[in-house]
Protein backbone atom coordinates (compact mmCIF):
# COMPACT_ATOMS: atom_id res chain seq x y z
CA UNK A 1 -0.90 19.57 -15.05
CA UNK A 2 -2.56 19.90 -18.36
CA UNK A 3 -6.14 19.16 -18.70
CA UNK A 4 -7.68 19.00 -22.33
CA UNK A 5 -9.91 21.41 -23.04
CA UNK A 6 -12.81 19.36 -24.29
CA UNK A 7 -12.91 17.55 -20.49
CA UNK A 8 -13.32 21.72 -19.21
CA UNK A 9 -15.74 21.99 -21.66
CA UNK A 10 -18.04 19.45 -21.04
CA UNK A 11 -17.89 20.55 -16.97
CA UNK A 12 -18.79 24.18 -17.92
CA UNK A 13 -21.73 22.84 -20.35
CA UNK A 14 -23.16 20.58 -17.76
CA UNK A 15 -23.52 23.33 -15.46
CA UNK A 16 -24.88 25.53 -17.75
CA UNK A 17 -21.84 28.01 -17.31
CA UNK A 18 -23.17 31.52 -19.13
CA UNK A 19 -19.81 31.64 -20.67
CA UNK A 20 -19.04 28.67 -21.81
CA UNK A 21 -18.98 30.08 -25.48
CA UNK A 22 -16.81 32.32 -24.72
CA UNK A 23 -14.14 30.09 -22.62
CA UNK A 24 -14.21 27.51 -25.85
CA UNK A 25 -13.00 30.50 -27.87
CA UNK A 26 -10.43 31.88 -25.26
CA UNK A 27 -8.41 28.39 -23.36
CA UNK A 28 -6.50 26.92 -25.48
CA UNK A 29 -6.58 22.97 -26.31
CA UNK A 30 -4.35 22.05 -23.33
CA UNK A 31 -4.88 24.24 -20.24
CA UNK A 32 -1.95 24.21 -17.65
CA UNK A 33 -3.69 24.46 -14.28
CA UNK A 34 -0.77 26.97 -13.34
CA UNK A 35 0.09 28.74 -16.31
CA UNK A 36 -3.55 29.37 -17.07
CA UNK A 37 -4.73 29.63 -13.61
CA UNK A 38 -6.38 33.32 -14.03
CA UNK A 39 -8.18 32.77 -16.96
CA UNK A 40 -9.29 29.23 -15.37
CA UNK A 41 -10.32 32.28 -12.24
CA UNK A 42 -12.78 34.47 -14.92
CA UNK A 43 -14.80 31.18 -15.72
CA UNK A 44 -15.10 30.23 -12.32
CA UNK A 45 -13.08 27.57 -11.81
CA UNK A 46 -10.57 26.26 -9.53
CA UNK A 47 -7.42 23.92 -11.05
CA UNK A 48 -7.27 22.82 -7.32
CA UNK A 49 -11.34 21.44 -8.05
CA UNK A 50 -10.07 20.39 -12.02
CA UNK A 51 -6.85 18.56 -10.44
CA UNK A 52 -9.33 16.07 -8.44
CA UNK A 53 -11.90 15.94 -10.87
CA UNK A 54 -9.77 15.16 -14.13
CA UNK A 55 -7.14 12.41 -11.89
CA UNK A 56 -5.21 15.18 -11.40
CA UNK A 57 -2.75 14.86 -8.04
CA UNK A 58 0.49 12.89 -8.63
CA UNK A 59 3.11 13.70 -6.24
CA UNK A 60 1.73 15.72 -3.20
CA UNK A 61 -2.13 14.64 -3.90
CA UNK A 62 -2.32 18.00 -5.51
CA UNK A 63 -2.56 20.16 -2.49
CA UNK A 64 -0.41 22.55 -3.78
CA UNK A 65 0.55 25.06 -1.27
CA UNK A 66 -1.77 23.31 1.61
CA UNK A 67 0.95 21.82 3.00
């Protein structure tokens, strides 16, 4: 699923994430949860936790390989 980077943003700035500079400069506008799951990993953040927070789920409710 792609999430728009702004939404990513925003998350990272409200938590006061030390790199969110640096993550603005590096994901691009629309981040894939899968394609871009490693760099998603280096800012701290789960696409599992961005899935559910952005209305992420669809088919499967998202739990990926839970099941």
């Amino acid at each position: 699923m792609n999430i728009d980077k702004n939404q990513i943003m925003q998350l990272l700035r409200e938590q006061g994430h030390p790199q969110a500079d640096q993550a603005e400069q590096e994901l691009p506008d629309q981040v894939d949860t899968e394609q871009h799951a490693g760099m998603l990993a280096k800012f701290g953040l789960n696409p599992q936790d961005l899935l559910s927070k952005f209305g992420g789920g669809g088919l499967g409710g998202g739990l990926g390989n839970l099941i």
